[in-house]
Protein backbone atom coordinates (compact mmCIF):
# COMPACT_ATOMS: atom_id res chain seq x y z
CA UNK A 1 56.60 28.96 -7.85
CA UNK A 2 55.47 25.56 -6.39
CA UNK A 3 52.40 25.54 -3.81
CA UNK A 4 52.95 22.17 -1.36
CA UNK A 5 50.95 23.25 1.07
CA UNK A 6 47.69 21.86 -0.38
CA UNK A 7 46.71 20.74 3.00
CA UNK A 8 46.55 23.63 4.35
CA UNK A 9 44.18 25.16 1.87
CA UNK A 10 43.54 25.27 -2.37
CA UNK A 11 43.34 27.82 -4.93
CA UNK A 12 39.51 27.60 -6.14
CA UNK A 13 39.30 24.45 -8.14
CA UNK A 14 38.28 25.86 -12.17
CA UNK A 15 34.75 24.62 -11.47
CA UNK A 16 33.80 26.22 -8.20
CA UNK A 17 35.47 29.80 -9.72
CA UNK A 18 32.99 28.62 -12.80
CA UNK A 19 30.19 28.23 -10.46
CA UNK A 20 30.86 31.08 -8.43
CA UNK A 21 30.53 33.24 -10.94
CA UNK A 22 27.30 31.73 -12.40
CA UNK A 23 25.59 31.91 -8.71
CA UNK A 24 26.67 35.31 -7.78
CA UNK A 25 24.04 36.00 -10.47
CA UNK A 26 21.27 33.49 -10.06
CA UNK A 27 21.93 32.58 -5.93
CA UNK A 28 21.74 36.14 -4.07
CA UNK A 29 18.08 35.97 -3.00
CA UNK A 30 16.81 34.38 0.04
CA UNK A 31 15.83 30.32 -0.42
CA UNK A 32 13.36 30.60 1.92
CA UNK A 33 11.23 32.92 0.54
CA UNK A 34 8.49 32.01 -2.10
CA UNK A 35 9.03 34.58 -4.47
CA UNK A 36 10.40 33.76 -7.82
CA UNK A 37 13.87 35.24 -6.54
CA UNK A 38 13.55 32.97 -3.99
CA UNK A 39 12.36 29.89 -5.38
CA UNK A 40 15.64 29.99 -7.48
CA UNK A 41 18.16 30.78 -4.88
CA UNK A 42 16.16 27.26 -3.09
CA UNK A 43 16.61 24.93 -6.25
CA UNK A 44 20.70 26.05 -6.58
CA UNK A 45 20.90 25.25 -1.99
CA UNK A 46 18.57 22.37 -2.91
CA UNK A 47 20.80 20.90 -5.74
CA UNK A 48 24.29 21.94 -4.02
CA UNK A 49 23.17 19.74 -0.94
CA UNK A 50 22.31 16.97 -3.12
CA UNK A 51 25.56 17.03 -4.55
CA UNK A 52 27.52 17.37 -1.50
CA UNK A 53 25.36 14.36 0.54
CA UNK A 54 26.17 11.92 -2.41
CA UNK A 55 30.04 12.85 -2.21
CA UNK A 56 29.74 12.33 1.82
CA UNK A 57 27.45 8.74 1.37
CA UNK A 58 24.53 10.18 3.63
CA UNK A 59 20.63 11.63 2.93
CA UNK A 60 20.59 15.18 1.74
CA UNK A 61 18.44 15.47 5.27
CA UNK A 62 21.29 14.49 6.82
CA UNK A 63 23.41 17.42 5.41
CA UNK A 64 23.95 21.11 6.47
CA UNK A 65 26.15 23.84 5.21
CA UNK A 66 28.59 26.02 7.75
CA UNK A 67 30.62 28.61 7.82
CA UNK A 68 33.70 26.36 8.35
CA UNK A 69 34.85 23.14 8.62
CA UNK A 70 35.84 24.60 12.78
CA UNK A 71 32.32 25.90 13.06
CA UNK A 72 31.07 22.22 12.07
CA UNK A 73 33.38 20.52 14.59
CA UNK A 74 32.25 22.65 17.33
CA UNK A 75 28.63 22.12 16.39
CA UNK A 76 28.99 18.41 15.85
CA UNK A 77 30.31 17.83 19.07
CA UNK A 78 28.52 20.54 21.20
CA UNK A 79 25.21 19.00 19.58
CA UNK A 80 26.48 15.40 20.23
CA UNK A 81 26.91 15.86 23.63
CA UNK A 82 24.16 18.20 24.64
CA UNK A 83 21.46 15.56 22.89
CA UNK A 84 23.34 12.58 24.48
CA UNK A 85 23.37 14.47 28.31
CA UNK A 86 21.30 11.36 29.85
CA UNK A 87 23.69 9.18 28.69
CA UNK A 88 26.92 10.45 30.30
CA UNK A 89 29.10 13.38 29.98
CA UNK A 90 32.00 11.64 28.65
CA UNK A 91 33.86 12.48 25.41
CA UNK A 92 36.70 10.49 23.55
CA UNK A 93 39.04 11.57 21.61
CA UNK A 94 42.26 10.37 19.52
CA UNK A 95 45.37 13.07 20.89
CA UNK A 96 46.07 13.73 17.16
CA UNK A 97 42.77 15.71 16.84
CA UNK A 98 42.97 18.51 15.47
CA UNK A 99 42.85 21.86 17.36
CA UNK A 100 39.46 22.77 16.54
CA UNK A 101 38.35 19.08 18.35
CA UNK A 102 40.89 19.22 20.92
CA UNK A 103 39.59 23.15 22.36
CA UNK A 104 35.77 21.85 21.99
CA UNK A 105 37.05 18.77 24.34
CA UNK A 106 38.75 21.60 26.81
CA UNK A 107 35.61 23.44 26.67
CA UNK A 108 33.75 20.29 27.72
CA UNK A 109 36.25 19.80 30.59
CA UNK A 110 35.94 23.37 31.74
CA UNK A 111 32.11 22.62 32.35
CA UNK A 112 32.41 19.56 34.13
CA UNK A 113 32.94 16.87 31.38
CA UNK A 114 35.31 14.32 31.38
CA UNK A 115 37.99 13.76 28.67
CA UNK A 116 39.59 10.35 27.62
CA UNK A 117 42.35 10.56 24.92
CA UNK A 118 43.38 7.51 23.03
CA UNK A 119 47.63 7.55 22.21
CA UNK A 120 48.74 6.97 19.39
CA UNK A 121 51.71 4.52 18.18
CA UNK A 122 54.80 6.60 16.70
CA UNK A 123 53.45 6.87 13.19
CA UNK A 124 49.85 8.80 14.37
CA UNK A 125 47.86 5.99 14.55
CA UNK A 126 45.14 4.62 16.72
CA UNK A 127 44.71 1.12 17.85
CA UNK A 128 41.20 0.50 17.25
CA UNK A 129 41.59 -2.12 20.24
CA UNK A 130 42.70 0.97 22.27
CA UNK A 131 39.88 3.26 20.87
CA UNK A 132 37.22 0.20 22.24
CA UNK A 133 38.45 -0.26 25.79
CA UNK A 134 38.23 3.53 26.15
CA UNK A 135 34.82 3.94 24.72
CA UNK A 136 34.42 0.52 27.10
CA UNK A 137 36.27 2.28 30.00
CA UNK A 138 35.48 5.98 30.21
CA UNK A 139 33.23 6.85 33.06
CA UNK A 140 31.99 10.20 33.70
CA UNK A 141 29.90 11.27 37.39
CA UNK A 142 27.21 11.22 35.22
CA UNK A 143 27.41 8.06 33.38
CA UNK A 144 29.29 6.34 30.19
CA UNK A 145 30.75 8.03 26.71
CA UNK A 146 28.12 10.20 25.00
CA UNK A 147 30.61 11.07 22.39
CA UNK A 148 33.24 9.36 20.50
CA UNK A 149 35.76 11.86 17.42
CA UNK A 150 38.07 10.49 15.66
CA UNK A 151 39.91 11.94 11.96
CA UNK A 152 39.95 10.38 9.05
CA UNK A 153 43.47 10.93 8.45
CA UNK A 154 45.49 13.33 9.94
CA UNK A 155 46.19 16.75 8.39
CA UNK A 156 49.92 17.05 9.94
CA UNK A 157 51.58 13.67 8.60
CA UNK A 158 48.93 12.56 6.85
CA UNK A 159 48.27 8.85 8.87
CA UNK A 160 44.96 7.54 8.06
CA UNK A 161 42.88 6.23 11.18
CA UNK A 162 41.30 3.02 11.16
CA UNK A 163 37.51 4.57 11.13
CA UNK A 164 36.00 1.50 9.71
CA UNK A 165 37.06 -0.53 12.86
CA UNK A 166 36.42 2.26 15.51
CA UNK A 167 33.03 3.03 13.84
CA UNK A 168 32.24 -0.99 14.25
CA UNK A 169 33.86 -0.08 18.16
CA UNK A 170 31.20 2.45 18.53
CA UNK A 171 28.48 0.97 17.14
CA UNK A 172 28.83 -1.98 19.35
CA UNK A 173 29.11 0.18 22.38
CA UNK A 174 25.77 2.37 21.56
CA UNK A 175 28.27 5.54 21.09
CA UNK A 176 27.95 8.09 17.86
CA UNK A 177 31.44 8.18 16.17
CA UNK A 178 31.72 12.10 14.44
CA UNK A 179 34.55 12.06 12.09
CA UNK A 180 36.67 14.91 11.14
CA UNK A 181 37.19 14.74 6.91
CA UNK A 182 38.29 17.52 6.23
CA UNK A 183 41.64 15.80 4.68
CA UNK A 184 40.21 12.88 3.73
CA UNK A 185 36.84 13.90 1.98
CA UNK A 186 38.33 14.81 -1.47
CA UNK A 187 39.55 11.20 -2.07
CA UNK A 188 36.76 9.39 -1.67
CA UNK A 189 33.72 8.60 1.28
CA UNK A 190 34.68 8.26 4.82
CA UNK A 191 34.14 4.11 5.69
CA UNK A 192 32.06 2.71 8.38
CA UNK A 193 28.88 2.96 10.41
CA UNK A 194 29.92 6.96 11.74
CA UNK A 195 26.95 9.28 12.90
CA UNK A 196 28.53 12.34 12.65
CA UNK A 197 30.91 13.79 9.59
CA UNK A 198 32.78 17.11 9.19
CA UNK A 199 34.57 18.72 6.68
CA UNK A 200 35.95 22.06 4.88
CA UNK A 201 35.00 23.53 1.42
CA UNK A 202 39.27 25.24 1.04
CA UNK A 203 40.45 21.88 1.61
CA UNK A 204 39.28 20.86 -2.15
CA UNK A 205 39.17 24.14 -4.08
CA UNK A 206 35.93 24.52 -2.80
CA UNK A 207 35.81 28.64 -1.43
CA UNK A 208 37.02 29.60 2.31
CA UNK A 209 33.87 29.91 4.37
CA UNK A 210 31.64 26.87 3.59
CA UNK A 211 31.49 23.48 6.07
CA UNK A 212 29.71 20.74 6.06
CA UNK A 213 27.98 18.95 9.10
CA UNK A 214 26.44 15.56 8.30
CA UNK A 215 24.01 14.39 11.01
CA UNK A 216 22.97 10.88 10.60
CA UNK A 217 18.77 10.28 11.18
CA UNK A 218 18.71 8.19 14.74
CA UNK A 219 21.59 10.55 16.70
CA UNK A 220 20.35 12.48 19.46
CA UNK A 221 21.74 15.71 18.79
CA UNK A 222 20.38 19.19 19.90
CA UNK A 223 22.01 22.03 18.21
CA UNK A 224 23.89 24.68 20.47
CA UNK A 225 22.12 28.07 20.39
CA UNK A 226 21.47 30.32 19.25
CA UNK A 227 19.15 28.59 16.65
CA UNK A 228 16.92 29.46 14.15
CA UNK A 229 15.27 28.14 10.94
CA UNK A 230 17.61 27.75 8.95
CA UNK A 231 19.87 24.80 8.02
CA UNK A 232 17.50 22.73 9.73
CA UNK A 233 18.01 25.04 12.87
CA UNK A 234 21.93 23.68 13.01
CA UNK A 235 23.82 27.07 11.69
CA UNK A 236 21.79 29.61 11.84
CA UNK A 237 21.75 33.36 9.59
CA UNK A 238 21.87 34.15 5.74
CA UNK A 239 23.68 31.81 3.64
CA UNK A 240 26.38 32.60 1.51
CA UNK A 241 24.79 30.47 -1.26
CA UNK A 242 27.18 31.60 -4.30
CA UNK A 243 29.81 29.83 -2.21
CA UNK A 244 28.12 26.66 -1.36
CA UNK A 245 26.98 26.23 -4.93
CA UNK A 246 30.96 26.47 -5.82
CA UNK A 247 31.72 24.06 -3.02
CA UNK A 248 29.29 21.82 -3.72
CA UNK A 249 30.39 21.86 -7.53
CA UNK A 250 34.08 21.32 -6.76
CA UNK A 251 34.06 18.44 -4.81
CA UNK A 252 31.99 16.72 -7.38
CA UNK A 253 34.76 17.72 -10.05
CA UNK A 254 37.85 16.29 -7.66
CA UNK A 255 36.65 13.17 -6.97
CA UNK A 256 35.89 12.23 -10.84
CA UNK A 257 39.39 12.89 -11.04
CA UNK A 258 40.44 11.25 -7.24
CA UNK A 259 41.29 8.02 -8.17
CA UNK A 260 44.27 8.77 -11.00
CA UNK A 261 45.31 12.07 -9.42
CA UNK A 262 45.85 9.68 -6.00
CA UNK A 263 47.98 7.36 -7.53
CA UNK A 264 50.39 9.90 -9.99
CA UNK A 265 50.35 11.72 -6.41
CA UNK A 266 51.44 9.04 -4.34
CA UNK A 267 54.09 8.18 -6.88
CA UNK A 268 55.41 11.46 -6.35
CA UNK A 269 55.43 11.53 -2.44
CA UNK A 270 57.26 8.04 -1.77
CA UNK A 271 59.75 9.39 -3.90
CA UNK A 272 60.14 12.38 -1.45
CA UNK A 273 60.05 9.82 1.19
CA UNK A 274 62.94 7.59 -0.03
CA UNK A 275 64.64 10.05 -1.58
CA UNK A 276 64.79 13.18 1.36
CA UNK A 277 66.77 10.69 3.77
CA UNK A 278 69.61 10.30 1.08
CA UNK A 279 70.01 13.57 0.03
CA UNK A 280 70.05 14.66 3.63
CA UNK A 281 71.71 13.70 6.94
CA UNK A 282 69.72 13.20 9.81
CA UNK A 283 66.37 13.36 8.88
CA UNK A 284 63.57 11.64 9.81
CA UNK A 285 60.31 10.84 7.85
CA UNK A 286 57.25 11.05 9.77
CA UNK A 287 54.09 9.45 9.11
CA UNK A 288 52.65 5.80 8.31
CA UNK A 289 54.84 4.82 4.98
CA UNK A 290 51.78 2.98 3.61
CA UNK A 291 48.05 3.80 5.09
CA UNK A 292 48.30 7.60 4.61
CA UNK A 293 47.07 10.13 1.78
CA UNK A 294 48.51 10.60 -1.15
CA UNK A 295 49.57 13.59 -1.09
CA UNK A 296 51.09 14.60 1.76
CA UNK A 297 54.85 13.57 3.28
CA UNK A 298 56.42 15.11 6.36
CA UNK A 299 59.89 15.22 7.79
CA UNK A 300 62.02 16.42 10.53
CA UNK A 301 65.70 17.79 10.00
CA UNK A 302 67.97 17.97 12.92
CA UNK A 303 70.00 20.81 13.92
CA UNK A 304 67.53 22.71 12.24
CA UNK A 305 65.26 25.91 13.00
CA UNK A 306 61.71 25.16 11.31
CA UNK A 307 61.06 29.23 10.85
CA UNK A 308 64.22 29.57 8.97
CA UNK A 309 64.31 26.63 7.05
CA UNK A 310 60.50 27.56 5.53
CA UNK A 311 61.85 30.70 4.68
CA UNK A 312 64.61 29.25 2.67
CA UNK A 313 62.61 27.09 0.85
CA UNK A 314 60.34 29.94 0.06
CA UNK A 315 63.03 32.23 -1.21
CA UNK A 316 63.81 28.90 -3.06
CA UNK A 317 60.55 29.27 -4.59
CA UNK A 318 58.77 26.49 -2.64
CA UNK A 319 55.57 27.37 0.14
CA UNK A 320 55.84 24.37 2.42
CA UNK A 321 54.26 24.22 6.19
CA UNK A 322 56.03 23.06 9.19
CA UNK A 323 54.72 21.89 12.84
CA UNK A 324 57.80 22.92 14.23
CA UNK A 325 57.33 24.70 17.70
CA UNK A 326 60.66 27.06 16.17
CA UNK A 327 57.58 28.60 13.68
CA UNK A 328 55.27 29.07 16.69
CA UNK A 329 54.47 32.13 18.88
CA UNK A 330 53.54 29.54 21.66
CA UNK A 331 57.03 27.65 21.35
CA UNK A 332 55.28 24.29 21.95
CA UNK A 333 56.06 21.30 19.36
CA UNK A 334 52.74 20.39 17.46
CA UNK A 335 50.85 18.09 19.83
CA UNK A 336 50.64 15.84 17.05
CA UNK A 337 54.54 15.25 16.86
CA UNK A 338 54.07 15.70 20.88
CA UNK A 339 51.68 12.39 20.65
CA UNK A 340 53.77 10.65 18.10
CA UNK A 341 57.05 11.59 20.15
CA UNK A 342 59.03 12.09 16.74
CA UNK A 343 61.60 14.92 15.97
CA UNK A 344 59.60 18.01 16.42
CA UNK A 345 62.62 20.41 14.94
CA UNK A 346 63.09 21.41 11.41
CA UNK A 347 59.43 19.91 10.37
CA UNK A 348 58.63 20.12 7.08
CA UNK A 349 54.85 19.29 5.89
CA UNK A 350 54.97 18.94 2.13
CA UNK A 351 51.47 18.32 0.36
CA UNK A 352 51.42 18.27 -3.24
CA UNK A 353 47.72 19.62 -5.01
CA UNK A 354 46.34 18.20 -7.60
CA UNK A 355 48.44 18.42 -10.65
CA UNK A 356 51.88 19.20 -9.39
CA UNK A 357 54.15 18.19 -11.77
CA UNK A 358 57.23 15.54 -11.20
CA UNK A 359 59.50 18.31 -12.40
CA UNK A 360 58.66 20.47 -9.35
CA UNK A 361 59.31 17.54 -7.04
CA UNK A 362 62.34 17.20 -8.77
CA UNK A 363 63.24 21.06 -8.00
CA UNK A 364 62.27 20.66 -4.59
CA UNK A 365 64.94 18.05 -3.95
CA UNK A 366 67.33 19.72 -5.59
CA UNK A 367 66.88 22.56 -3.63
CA UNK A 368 66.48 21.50 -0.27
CA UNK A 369 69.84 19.87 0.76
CA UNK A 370 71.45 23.23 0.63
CA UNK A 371 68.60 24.67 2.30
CA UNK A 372 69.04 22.29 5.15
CA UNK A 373 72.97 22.77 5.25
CA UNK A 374 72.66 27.12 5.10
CA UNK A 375 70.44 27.04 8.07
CA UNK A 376 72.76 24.08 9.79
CA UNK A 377 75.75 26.31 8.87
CA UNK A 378 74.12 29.73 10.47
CA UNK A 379 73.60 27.72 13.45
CA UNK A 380 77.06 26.05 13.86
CA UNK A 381 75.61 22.46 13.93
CA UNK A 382 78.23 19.88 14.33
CA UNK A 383 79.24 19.35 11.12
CA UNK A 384 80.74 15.81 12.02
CA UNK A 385 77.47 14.66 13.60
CA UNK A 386 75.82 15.69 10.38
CA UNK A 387 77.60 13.20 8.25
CA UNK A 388 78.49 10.66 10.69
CA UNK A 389 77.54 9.58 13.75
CA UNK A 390 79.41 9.71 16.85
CA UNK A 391 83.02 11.19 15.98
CA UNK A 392 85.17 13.17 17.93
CA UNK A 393 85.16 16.62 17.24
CA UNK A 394 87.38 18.75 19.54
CA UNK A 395 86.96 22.28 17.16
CA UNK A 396 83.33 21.67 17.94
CA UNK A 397 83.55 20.49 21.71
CA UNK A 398 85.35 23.67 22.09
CA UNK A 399 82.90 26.32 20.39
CA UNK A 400 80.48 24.55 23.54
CA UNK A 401 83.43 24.94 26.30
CA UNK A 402 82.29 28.38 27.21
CA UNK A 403 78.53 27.01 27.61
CA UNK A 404 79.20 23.75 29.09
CA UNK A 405 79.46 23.62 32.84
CA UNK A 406 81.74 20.98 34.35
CA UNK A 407 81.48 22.34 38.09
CA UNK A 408 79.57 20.89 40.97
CA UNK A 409 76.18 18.83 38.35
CA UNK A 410 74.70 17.77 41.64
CA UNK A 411 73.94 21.29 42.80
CA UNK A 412 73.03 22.27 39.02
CA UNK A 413 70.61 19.50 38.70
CA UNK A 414 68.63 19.76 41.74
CA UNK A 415 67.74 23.28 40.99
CA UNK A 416 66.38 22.34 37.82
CA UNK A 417 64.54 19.41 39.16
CA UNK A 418 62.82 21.82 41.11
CA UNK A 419 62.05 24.08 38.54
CA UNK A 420 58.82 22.43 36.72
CA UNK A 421 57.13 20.26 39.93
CA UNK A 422 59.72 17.63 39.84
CA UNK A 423 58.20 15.60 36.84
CA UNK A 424 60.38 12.36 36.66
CA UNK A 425 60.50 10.71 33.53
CA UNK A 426 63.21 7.72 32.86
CA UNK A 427 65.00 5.47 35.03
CA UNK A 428 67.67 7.12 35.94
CA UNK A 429 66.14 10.68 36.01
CA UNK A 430 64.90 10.03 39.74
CA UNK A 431 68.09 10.28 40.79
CA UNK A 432 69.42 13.88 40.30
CA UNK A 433 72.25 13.68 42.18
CA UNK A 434 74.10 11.15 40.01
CA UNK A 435 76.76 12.56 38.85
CA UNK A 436 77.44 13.36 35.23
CA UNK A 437 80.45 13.62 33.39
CA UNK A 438 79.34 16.84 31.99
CA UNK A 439 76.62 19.36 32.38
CA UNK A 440 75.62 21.49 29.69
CA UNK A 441 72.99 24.82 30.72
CA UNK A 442 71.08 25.61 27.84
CA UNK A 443 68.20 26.87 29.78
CA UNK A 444 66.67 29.84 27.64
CA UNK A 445 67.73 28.89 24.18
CA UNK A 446 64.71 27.60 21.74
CA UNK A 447 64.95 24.19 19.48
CA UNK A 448 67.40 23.42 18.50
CA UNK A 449 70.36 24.89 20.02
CA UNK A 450 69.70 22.86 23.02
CA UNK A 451 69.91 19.71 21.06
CA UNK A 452 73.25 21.47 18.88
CA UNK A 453 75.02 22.46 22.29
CA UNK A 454 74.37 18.45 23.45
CA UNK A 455 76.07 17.03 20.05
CA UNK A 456 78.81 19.42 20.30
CA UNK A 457 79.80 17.83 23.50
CA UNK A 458 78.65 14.54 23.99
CA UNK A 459 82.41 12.85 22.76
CA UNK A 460 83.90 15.10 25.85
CA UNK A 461 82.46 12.17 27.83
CA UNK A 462 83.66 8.29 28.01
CA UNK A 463 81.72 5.89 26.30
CA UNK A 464 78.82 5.10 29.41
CA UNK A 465 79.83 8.40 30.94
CA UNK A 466 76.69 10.67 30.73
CA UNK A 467 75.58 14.26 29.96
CA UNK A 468 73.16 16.67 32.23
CA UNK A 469 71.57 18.69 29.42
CA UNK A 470 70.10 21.65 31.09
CA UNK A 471 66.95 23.22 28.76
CA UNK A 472 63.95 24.65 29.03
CA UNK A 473 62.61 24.64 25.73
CA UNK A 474 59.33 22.31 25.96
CA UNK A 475 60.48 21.15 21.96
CA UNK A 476 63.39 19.23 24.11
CA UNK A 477 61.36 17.20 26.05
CA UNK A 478 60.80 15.59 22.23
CA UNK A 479 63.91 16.36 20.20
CA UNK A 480 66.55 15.28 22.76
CA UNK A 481 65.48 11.47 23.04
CA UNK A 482 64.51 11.82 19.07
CA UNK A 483 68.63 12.92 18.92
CA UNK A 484 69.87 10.08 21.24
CA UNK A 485 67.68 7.14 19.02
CA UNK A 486 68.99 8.84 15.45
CA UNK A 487 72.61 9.00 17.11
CA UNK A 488 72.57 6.08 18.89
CA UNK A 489 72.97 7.24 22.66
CA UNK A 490 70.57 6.05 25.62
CA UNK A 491 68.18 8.62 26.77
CA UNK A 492 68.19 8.33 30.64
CA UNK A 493 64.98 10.39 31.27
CA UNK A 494 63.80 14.29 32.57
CA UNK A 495 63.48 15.76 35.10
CA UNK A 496 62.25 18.96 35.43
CA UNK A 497 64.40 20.88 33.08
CA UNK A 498 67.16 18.27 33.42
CA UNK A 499 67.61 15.23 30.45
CA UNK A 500 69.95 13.30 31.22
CA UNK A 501 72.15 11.31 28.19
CA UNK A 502 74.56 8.49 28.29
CA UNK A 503 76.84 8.21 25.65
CA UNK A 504 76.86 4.51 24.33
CA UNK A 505 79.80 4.56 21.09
């Protein structure tokens, strides 16, 4: 059964299980003691740091293990800004973070800090011109940017950031740059004058539980307590050195293989990327097509619920990922298709480890177009919609009628105006009382049946009539004006709970 879900986490790599099993015997004492139990467990921490430094491109001083590539985020960052107080309490940040950044930068918030987050263009990527002016810009009461994060490449649709450039950004504006690598790290160094690096051992086949922190010499940094001698007082209690060891090995064994594993990899991927759109209808592929990793390709189905989809594809055999708010207990869209504003439903993350074969890729695509039409069928998507765009469809207009609400829209749409503050996004969505050719109330229904009940109906109107599509759902404030630009129709704009569509063909 294929594992594409490599960016999630890896099996243990054959050479960290190797030298796992070789340090469980030699690496249990306690380095810092001078006993000859000790002095042992020192030169295996000693050589494993070694290791890892020359993989990251900094001083083995520079270098300390974690218990997680989170833990060594939140340290990072808590460090950063506690040793760079006197020089503001500002923090910024790219909105495709991940979590583990973007909580740290709430927690900063919460005690006073301020927060600048640079957009991103539709692919995931910063403009390193836009990453400047904020560094440039951002003002806290207390003073300028003490703190500047940024990924390498992000772990949802794998879009590489432009660190080189940012780091130059940062330099020039006296700000540390601490990069997240957690994706990137296995395929080679992380580019550019940065001060501080994170990463994750399970991202490489490296064991769960180890991080690593890189803290270049010159950054003010003042670790978070509590503190104690260890790990140059940065992450404090008893190593689990069998683990680093196995880390430390593994990363040295994938990157003598990164460079020819990258390209057989990326082979494989833009095939999924040309190929997914032809074998299904109305999908889109997320992502930068060229600056991106290797291995990873991610796409959005419409019509589709992400939960069930996944759990076709793994009865299919097949253990993708998804950052589909329909496969969330919060029911909020992943803020990095949020920030992108792409199709949030029916994502599919596929990341391929090291070695998959081109037969599995083959199997995948095989499978997946009827894994994308049995969850369209259980749903009643509009089959016409699905293979063409913009036809009339009375049978499915009809299976709507009962749902669809063609009284008095005024009266409808004012009381969802009201019902989230009022937010007015669009043109047109100002105006509430304009009246639409149709309303549709899909308030209470998840992704995507909001989106389903709105192509079901939309060819009730005339061509420049419009549609008041009623829904809650936070995944619609994405996936309806994703629908209207993959079906052609003019998004209007939101307003409170109310999107309103014009049909254009």
């Amino acid at each position: 059964m294929p594992y594409f879900d490599a960016a999630s986490s890896l099996p243990l790599h054959p050479v960290a299980r190797q030298a796992l099993l070789a340090a469980l015997d030699e690496g249990w004492a306690d380095p810092t003691r001078l006993h000859r139990e000790g002095r042992r467990a020192r030169l295996l921490l000693d050589a494993a740091r070694e290791a890892a430094s020359e993989a990251v491109g900094c001083r083995s001083d520079e270098l300390v293990f974690t218990p997680s590539g989170t833990r060594s985020l939140h340290t990072g960052i808590a460090g950063a800004l506690a040793g760079r107080r006197r020089a503001g309490r500002a923090l910024v940040v790219s909105a495709v973070e991940h979590s583990a950044v973007l909580h740290a930068a709430e927690a900063h918030e919460a005690g006073g800090g301020t927060v600048v987050r640079v957009p991103v263009d539709r692919t995931g990527r910063v403009e390193a011109a836009a990453f400047g002016a904020a560094l440039r810009e951002s003002r806290s009461p207390e003073g300028g940017t003490a703190l500047a994060c940024l990924q390498s490449a992000n772990h949802e649709v794998g879009t590489e950031q432009p660190v080189e450039e940012v780091a130059e950004a940062c330099a020039g504006a006296g700000v540390p740059l601490l990069v997240d690598a957690a994706q990137s790290l296995a395929w080679g160094p992380v580019p550019g004058r940065w001060s501080l690096l994170a990463a994750s051992a399970h991202k490489w086949g490296g064991p769960g539980g180890v991080g690593l922190l890189a803290v270049r010499k010159g950054v003010r940094f003042a670790p978070p307590p509590p503190a104690d001698e260890r790990e140059s007082g940065r992450s404090p209690g008893f190593a689990d050195l069998p683990a680093i060891v196995a880390a430390a090995a593994s990363l040295r064994a994938v990157r003598a293989e990164a460079d020819a594993e990258a390209a057989r990899l990326r082979a494989l991927v833009d095939r999924v990327r040309a190929e997914v759109p032809a074998l299904v209808p109305d999908v889109e592929v997320v992502g930068d097509p060229v600056r991106r990793l290797p291995h990873v390709v991610t796409f959005s189905c419409l019509y589709v619920d992400g939960e069930a989809l996944l759990h076709a594809l793994d009865r299919a055999g097949f253990s993708v990922s998804s950052g589909s708010s329909c496969t969330s207990s919060t029911l909020v869209p992943s803020h990095v298709l949020r920030a992108m504003g792409v199709l949030s439903e029916g994502n599919v993350r596929v990341s391929l480890p090291p070695g998959t074969a081109g037969a599995d890729v083959d199997a995948f695509l095989a499978v997946l177009p009827e894994a994308v039409r049995e969850v369209r069928d259980r749903l009643r998507a509009p089959a016409a919609a699905v293979s063409a765009p913009a036809a009339a469809d009375g049978a499915d207009a009809a299976d709507t009628a009962d749902t669809a609400d063609t009284a008095d829209t005024a009266d409808t749409a004012d009381t969802a105006d009201t019902a989230d503050g009022g937010e007015n996004d669009g043109p047109e969505a100002a105006d509430p009382g304009r009246e639409a050719a149709l309303t549709v109330d899909s308030r209470g229904k998840r992704c995507p049946i909001p989106v389903i009940e709105l192509a079901k109906v939309i060819d009730r109107v005339p061509v420049g009539g419009t549609v008041l599509l009623l829904a809650d759902d936070e995944a619609a404030r994405l996936d309806v004006p994703a629908w209207c630009e993959m079906r052609g129709h003019e998004y209007l704009g939101v307003r409170g709970h109310a999107h309103r569509v014009r049909r254009t063909a």
